[in-house]
PDB file of N, CA and C in Angstrom:
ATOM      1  N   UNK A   1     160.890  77.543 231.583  1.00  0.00           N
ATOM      2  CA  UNK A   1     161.349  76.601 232.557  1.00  0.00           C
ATOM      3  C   UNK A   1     160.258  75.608 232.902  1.00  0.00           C
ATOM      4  N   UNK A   2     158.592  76.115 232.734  1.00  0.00           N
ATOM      5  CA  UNK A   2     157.920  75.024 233.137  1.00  0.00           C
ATOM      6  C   UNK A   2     157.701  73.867 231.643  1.00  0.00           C
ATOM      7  N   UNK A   3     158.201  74.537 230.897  1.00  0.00           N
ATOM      8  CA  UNK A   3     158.267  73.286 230.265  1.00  0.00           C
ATOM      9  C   UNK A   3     159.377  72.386 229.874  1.00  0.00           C
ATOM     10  N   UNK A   4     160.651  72.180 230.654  1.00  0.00           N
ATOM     11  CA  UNK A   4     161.214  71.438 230.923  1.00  0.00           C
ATOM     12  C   UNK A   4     160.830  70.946 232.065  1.00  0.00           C
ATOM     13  N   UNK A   5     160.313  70.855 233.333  1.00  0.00           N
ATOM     14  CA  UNK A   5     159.968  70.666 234.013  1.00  0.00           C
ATOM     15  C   UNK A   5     158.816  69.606 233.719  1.00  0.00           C
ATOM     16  N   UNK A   6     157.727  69.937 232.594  1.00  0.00           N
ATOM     17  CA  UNK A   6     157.108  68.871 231.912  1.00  0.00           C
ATOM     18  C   UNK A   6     157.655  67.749 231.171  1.00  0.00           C
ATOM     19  N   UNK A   7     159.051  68.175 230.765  1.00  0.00           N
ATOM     20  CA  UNK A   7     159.982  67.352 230.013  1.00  0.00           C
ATOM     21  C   UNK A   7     160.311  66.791 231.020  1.00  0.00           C
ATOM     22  N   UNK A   8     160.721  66.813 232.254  1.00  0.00           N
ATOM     23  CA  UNK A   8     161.469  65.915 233.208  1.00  0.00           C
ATOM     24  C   UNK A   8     160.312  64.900 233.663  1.00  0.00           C
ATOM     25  N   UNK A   9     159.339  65.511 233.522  1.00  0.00           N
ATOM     26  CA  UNK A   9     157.757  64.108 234.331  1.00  0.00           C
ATOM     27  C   UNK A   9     157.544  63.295 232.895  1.00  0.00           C
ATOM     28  N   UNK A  10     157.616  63.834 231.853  1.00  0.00           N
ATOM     29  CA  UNK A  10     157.064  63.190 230.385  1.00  0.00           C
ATOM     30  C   UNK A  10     158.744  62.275 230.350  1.00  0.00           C
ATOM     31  N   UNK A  11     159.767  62.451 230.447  1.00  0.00           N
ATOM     32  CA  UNK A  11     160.192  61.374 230.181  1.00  0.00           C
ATOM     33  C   UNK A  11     160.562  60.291 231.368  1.00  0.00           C
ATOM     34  N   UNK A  12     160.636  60.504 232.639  1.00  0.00           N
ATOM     35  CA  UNK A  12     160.741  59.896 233.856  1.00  0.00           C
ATOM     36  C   UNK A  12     159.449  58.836 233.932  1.00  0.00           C
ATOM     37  N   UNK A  13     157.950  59.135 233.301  1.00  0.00           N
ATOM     38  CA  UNK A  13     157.011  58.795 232.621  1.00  0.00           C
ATOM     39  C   UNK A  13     157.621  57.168 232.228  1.00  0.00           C
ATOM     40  N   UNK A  14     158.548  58.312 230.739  1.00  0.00           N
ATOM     41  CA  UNK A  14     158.035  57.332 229.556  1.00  0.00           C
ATOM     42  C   UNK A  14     160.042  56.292 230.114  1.00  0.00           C
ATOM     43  N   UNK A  15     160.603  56.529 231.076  1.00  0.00           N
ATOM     44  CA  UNK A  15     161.667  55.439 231.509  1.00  0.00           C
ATOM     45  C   UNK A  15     161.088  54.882 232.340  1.00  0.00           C
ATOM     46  N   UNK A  16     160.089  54.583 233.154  1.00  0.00           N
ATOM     47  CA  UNK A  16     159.781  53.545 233.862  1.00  0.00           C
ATOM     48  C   UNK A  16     158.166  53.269 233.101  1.00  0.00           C
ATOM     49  N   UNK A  17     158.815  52.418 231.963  1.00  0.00           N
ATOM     50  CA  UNK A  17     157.257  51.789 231.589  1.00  0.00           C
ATOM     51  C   UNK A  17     156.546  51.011 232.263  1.00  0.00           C
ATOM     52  N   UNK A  18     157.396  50.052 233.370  1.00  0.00           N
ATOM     53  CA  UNK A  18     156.249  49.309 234.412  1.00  0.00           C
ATOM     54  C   UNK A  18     155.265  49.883 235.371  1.00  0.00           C
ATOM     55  N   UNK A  19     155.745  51.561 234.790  1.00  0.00           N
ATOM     56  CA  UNK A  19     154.655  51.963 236.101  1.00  0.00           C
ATOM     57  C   UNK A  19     153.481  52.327 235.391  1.00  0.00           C
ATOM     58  N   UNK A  20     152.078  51.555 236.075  1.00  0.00           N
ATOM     59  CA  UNK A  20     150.829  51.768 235.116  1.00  0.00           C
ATOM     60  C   UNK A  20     150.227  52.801 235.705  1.00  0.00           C
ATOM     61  N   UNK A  21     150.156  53.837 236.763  1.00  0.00           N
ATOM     62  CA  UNK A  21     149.480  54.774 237.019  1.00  0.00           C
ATOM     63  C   UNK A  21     150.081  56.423 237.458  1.00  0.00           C
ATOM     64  N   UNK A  22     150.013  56.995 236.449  1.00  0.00           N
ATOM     65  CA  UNK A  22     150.885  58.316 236.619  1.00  0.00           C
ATOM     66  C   UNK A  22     150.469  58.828 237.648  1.00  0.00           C
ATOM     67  N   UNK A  23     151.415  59.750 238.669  1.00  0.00           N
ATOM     68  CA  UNK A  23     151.195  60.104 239.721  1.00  0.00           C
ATOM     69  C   UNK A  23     150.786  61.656 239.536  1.00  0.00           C
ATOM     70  N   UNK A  24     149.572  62.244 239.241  1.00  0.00           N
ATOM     71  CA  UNK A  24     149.303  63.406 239.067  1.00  0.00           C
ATOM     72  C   UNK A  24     150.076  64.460 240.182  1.00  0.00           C
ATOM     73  N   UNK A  25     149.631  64.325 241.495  1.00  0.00           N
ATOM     74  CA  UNK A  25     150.176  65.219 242.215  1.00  0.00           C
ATOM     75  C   UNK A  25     151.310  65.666 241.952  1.00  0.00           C
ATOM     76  N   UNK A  26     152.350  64.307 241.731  1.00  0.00           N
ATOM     77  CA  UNK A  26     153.944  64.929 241.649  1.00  0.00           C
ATOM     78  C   UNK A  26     153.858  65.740 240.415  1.00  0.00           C
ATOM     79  N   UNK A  27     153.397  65.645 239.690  1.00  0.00           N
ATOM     80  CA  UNK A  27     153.294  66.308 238.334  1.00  0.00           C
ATOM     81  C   UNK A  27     152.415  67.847 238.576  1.00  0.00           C
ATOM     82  N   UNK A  28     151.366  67.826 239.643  1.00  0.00           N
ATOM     83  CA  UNK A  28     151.611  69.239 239.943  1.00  0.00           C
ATOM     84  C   UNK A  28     152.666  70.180 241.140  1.00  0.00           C
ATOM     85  N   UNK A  29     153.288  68.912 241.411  1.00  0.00           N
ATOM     86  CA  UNK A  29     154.114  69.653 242.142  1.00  0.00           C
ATOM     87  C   UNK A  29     155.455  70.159 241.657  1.00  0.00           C
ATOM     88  N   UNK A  30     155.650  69.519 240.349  1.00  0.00           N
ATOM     89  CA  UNK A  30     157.112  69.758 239.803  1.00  0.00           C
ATOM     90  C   UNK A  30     156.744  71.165 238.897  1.00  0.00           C
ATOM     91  N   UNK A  31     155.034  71.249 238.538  1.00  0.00           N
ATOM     92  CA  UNK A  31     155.072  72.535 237.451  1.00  0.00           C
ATOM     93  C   UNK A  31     154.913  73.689 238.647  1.00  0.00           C
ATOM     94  N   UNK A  32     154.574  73.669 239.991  1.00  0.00           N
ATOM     95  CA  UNK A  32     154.627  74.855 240.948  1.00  0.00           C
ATOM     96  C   UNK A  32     155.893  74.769 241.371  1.00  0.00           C
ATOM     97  N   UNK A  33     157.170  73.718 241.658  1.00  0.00           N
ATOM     98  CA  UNK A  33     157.917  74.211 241.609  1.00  0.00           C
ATOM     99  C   UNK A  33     159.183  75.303 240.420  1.00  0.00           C
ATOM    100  N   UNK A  34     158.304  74.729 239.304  1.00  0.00           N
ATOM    101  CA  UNK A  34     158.777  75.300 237.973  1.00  0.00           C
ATOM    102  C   UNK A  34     158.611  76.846 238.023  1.00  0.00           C
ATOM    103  N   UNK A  35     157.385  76.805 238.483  1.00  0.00           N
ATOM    104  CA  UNK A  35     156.405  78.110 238.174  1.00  0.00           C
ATOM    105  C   UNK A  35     157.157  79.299 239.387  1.00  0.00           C
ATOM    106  N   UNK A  36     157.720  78.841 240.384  1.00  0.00           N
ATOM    107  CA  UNK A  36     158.480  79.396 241.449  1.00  0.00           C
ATOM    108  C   UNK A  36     159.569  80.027 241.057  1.00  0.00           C
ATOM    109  N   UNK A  37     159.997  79.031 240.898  1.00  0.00           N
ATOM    110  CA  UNK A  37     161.942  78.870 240.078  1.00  0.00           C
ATOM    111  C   UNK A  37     161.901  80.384 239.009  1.00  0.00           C
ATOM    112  N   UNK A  38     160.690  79.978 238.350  1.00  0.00           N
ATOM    113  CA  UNK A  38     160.911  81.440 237.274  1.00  0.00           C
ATOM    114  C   UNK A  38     160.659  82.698 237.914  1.00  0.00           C
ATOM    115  N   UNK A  39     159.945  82.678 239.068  1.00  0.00           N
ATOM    116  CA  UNK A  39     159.405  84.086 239.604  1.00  0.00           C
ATOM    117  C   UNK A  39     160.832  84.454 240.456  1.00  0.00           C
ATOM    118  N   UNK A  40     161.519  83.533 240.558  1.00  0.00           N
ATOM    119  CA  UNK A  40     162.722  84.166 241.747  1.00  0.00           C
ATOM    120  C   UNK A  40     164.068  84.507 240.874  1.00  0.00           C
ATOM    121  N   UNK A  41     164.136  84.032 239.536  1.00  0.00           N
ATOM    122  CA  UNK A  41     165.533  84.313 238.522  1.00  0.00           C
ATOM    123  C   UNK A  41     165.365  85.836 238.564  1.00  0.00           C
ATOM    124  N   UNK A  42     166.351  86.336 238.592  1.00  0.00           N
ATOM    125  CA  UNK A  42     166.315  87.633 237.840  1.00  0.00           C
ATOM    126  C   UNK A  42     166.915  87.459 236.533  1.00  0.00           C
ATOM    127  N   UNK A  43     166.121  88.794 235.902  1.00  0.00           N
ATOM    128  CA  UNK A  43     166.229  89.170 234.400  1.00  0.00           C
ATOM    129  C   UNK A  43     168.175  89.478 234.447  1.00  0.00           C
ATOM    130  N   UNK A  44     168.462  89.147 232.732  1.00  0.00           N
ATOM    131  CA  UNK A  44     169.839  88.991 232.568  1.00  0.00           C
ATOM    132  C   UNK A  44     169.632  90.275 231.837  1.00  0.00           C
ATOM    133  N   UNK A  45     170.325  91.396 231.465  1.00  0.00           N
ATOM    134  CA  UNK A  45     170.185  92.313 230.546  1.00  0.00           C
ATOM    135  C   UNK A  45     171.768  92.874 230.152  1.00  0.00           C
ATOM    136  N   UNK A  46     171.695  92.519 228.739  1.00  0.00           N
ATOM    137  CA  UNK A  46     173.802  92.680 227.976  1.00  0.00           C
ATOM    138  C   UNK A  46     173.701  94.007 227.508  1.00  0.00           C
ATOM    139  N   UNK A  47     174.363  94.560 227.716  1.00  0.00           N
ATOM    140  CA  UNK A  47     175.195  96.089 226.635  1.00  0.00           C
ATOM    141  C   UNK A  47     175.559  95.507 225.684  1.00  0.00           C
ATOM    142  N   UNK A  48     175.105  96.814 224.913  1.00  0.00           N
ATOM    143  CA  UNK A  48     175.657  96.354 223.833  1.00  0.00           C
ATOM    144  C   UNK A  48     177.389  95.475 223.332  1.00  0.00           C
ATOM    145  N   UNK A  49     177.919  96.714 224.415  1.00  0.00           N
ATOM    146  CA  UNK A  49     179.366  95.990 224.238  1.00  0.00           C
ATOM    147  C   UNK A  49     179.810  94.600 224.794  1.00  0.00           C
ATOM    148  N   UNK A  50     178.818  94.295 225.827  1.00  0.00           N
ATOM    149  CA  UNK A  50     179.011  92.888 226.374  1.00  0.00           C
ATOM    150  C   UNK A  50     178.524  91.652 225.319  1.00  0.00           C
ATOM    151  N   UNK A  51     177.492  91.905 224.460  1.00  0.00           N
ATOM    152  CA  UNK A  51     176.985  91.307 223.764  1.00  0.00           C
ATOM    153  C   UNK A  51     177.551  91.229 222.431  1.00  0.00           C
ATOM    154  N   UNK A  52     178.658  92.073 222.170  1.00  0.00           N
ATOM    155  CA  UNK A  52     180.117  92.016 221.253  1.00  0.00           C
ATOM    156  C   UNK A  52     180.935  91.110 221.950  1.00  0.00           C
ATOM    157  N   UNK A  53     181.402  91.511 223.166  1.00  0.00           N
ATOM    158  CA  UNK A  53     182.375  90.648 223.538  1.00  0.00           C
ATOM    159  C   UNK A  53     182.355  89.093 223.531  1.00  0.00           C
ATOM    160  N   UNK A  54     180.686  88.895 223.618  1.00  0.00           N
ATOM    161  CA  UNK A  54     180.581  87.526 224.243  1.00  0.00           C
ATOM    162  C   UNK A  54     180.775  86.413 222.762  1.00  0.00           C
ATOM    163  N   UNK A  55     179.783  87.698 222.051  1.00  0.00           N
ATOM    164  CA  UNK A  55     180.136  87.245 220.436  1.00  0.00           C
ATOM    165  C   UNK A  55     181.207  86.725 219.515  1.00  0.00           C
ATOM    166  N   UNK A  56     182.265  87.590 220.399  1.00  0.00           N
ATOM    167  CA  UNK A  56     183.665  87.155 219.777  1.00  0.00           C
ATOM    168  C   UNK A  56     184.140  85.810 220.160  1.00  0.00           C
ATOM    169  N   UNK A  57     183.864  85.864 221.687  1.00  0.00           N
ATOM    170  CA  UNK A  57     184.449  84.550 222.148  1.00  0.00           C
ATOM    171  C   UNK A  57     184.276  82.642 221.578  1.00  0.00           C
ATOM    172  N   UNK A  58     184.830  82.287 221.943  1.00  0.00           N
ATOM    173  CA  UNK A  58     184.811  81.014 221.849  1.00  0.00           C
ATOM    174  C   UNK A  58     183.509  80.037 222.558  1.00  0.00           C
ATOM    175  N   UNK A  59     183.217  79.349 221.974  1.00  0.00           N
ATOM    176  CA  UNK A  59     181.664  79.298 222.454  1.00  0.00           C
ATOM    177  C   UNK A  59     181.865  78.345 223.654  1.00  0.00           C
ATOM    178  N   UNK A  60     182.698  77.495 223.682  1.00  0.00           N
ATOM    179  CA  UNK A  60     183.140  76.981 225.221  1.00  0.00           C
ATOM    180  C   UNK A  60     183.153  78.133 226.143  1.00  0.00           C
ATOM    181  N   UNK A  61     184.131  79.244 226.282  1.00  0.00           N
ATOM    182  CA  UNK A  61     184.237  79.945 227.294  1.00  0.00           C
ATOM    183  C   UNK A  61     182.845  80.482 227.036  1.00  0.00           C
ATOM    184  N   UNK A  62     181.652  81.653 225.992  1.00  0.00           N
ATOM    185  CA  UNK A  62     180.624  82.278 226.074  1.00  0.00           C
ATOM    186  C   UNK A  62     179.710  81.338 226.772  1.00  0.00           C
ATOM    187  N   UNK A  63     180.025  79.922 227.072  1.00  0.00           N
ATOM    188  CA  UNK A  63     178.925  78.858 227.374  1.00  0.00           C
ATOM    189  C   UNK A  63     179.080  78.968 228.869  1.00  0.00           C
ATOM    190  N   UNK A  64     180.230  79.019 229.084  1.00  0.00           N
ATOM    191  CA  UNK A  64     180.849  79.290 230.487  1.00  0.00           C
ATOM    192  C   UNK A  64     180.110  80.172 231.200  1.00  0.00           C
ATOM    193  N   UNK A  65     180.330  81.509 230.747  1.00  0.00           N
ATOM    194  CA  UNK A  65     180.028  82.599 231.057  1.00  0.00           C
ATOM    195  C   UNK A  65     178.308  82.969 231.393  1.00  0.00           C
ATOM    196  N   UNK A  66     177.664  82.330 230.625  1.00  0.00           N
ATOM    197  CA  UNK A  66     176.241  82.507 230.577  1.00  0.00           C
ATOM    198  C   UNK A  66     175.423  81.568 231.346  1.00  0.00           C
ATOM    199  N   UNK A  67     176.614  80.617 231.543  1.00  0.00           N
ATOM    200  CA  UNK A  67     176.047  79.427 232.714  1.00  0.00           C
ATOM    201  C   UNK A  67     176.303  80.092 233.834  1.00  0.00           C
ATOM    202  N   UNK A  68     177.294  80.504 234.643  1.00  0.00           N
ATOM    203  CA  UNK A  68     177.592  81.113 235.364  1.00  0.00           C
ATOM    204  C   UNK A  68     176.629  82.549 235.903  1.00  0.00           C
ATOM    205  N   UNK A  69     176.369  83.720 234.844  1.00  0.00           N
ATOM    206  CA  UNK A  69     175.266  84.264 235.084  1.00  0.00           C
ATOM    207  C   UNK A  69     174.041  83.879 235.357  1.00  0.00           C
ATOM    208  N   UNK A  70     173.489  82.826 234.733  1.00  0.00           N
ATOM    209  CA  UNK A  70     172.652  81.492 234.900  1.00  0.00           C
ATOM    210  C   UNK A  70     172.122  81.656 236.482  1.00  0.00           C
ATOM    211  N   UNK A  71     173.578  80.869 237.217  1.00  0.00           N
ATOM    212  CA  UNK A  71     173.409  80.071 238.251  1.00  0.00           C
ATOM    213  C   UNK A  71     173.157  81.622 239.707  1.00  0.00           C
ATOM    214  N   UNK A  72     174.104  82.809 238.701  1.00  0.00           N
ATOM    215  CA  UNK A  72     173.790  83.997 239.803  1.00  0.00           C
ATOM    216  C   UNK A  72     172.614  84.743 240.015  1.00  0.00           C
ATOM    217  N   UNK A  73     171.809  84.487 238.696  1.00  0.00           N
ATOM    218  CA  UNK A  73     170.525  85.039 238.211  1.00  0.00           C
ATOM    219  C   UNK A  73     169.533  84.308 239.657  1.00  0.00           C
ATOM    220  N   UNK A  74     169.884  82.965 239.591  1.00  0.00           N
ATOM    221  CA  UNK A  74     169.039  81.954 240.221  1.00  0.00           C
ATOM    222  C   UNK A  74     169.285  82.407 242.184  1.00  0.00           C
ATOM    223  N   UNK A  75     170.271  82.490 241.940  1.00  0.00           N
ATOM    224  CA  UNK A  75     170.488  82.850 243.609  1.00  0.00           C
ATOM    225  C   UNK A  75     171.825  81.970 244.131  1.00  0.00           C
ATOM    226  N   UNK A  76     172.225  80.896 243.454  1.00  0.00           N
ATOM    227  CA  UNK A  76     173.359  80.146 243.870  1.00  0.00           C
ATOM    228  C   UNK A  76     174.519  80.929 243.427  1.00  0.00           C
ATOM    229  N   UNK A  77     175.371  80.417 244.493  1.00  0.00           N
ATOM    230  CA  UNK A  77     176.992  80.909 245.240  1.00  0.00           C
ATOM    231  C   UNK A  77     177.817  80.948 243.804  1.00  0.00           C
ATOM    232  N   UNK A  78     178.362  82.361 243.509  1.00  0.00           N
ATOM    233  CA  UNK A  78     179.376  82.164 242.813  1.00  0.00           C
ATOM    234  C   UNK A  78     180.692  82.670 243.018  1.00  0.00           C
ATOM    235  N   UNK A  79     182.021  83.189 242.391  1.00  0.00           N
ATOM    236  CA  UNK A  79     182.837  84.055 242.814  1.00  0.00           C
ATOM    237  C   UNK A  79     182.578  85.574 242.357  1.00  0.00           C
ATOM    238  N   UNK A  80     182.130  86.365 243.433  1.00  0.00           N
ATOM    239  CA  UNK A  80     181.807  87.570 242.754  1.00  0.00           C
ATOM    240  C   UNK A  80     182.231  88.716 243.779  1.00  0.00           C
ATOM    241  N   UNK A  81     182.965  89.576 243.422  1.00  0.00           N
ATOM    242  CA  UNK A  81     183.252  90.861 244.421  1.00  0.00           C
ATOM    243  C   UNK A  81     182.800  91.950 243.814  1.00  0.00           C
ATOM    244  N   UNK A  82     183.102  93.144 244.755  1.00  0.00           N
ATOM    245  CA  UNK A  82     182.342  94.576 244.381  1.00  0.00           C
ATOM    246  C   UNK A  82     183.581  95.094 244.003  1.00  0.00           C
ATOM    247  N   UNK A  83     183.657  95.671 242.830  1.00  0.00           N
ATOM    248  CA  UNK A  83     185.009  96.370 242.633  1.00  0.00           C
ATOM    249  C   UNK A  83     184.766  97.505 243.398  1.00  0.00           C
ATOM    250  N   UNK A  84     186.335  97.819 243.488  1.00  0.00           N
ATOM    251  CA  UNK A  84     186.964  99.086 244.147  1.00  0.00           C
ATOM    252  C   UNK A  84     186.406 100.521 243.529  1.00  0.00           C
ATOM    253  N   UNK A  85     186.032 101.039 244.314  1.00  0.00           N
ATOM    254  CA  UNK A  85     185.926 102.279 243.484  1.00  0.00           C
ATOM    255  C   UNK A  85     184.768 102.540 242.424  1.00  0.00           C
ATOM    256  N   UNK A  86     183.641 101.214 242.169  1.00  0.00           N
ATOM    257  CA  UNK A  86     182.953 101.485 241.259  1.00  0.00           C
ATOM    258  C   UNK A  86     181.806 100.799 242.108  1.00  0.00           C
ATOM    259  N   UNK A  87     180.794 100.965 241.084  1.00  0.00           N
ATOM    260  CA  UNK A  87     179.586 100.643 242.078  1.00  0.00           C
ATOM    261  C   UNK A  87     178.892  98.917 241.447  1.00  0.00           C
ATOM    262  N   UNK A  88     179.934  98.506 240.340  1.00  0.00           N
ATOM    263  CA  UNK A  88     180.042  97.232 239.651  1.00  0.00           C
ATOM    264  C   UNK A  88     180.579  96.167 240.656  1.00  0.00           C
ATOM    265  N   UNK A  89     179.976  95.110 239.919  1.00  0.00           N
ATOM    266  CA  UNK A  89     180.655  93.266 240.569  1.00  0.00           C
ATOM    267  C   UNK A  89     181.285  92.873 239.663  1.00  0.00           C
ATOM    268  N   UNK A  90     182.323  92.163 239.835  1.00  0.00           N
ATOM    269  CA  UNK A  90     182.633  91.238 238.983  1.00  0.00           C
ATOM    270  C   UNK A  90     182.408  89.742 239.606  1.00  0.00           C
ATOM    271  N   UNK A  91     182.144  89.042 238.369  1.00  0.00           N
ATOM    272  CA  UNK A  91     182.257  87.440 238.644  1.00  0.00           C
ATOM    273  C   UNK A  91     183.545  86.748 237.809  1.00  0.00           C
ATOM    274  N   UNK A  92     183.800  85.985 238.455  1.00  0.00           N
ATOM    275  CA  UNK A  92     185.027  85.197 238.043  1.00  0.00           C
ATOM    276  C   UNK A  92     184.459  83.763 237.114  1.00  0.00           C
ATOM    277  N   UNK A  93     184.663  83.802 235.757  1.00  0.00           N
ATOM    278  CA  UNK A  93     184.688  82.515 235.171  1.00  0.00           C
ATOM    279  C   UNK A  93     186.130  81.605 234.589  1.00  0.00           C
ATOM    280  N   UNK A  94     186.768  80.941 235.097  1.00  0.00           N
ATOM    281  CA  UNK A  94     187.599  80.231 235.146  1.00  0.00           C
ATOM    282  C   UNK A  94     189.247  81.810 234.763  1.00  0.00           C
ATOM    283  N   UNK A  95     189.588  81.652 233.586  1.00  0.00           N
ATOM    284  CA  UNK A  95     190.303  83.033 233.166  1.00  0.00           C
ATOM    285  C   UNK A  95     189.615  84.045 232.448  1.00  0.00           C
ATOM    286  N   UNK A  96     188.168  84.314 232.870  1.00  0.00           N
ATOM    287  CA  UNK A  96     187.437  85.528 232.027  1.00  0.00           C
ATOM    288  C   UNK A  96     186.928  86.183 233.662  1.00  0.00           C
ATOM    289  N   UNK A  97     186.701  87.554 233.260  1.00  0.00           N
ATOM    290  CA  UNK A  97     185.808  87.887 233.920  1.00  0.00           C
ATOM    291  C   UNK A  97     184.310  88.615 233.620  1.00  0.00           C
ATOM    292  N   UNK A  98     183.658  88.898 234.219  1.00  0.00           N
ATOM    293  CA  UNK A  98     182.066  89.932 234.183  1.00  0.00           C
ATOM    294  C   UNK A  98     182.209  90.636 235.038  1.00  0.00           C
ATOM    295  N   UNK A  99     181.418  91.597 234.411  1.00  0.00           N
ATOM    296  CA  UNK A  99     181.608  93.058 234.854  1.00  0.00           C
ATOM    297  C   UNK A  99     179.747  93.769 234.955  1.00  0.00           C
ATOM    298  N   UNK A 100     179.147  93.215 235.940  1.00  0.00           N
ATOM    299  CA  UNK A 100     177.756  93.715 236.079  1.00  0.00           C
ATOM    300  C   UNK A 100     176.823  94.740 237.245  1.00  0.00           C
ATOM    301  N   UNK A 101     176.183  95.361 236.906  1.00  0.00           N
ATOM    302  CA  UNK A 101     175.438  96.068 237.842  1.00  0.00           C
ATOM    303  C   UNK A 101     173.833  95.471 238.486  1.00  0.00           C
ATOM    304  N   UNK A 102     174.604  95.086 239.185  1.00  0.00           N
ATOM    305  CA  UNK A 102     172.854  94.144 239.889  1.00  0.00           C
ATOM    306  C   UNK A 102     172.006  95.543 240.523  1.00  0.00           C
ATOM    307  N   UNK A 103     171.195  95.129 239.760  1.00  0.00           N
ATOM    308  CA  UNK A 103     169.492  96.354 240.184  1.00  0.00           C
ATOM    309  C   UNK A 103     169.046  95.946 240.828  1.00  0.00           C
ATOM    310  N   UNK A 104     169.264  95.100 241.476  1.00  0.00           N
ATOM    311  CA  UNK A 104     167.583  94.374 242.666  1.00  0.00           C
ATOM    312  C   UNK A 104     167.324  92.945 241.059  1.00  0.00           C
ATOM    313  N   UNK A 105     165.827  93.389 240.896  1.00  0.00           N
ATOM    314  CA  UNK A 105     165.486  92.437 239.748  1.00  0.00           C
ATOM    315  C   UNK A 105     166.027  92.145 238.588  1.00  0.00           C
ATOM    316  N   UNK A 106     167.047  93.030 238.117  1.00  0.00           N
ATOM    317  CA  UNK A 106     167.668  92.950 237.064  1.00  0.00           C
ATOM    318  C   UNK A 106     168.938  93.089 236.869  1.00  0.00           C
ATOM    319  N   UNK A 107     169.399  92.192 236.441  1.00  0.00           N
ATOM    320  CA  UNK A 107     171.157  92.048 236.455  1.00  0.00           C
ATOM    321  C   UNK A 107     171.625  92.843 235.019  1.00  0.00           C
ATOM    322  N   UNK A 108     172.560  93.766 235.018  1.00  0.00           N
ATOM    323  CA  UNK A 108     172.932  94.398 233.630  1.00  0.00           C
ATOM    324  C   UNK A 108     174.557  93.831 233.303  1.00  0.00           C
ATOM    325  N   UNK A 109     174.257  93.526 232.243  1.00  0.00           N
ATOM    326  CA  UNK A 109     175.923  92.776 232.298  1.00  0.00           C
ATOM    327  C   UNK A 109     176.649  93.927 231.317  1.00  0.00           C
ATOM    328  N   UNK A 110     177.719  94.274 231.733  1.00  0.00           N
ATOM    329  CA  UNK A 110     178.347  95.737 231.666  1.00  0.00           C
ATOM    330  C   UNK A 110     179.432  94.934 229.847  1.00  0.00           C
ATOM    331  N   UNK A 111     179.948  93.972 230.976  1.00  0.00           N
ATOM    332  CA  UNK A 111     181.297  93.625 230.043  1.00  0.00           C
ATOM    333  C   UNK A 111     181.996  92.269 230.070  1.00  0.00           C
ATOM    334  N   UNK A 112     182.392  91.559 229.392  1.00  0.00           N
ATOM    335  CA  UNK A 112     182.756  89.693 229.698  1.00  0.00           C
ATOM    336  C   UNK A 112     183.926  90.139 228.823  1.00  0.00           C
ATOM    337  N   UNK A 113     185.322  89.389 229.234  1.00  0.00           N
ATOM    338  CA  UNK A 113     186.317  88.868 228.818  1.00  0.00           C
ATOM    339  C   UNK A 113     187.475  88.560 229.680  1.00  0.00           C
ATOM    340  N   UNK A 114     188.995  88.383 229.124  1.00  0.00           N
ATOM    341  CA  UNK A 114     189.886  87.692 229.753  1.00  0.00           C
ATOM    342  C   UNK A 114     190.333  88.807 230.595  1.00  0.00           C
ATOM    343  N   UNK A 115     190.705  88.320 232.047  1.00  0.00           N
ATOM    344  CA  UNK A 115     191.123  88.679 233.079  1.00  0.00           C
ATOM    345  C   UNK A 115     191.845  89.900 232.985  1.00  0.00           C
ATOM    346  N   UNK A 116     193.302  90.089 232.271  1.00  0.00           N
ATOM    347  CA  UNK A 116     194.093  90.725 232.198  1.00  0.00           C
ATOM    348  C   UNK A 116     193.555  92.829 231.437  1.00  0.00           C
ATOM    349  N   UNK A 117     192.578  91.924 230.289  1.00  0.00           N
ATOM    350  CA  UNK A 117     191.901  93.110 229.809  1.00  0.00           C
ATOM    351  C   UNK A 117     190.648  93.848 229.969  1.00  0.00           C
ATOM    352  N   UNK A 118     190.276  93.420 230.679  1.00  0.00           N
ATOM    353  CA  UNK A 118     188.796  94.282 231.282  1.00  0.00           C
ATOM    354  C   UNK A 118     188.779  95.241 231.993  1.00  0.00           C
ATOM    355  N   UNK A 119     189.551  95.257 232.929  1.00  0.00           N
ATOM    356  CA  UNK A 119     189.529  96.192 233.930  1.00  0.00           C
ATOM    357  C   UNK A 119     190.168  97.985 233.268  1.00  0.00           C
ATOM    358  N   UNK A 120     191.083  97.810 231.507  1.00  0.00           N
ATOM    359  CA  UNK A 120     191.345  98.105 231.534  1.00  0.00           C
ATOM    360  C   UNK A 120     190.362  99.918 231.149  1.00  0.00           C
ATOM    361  N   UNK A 121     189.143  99.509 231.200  1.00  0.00           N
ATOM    362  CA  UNK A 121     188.350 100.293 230.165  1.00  0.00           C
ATOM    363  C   UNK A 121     188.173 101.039 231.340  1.00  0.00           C
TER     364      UNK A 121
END
């Protein structure tokens, strides 16, 4: 992540060519906020069988899906409840769902697919 973060000052840089004096500070302030950002994600970790499922899918929806873990890893709002009866979450991606066990630091992703068939396992 901190080196997109270098990618965002190197080309913001190189789109305003009238500016003749790079502003160091902001440039250490975007790699400590970089350097932050990574210490607060939690780790993503697939089963094996999740890492079949995701395989099968269509890479629009698997793109879906991994953005979405993405944004939960990070700490932002998604649709996610505690199932009934189990000690799992699910998150909602448009008509798929996930099926994960959040550890504290580490998210385990149990199972990804369409709505109707997951729950059935």
């Amino acid at each position: 992540m901190m080196k997109s973060a270098c990618m965002l000052f190197s080309s913001a840089a190189l789109w305003d060519a009238d500016y003749e004096k790079l502003n160091v500070n902001s440039y250490k302030f975007d790699t400590d906020i970089a350097q932050s950002y990574i210490l607060i994600m939690k780790q993503i970790v697939y089963t094996r069988e999740a890492g079949k499922s995701l395989d099968r899918m269509q890479p629009k929806r698997k793109a879906a899906i991994l953005t979405k873990l993405e944004e939960y890893a990070r700490g932002e709002p998604v649709d996610i409840k505690k199932m009934a009866g189990m000690e799992y979450f699910r998150i909602r991606v448009g008509g798929d769902r996930v099926i994960i066990d959040d550890q504290g630091r580490v998210i385990m992703v149990i199972n990804a697919g369409p709505r109707g068939g997951i729950y059935k396992e």
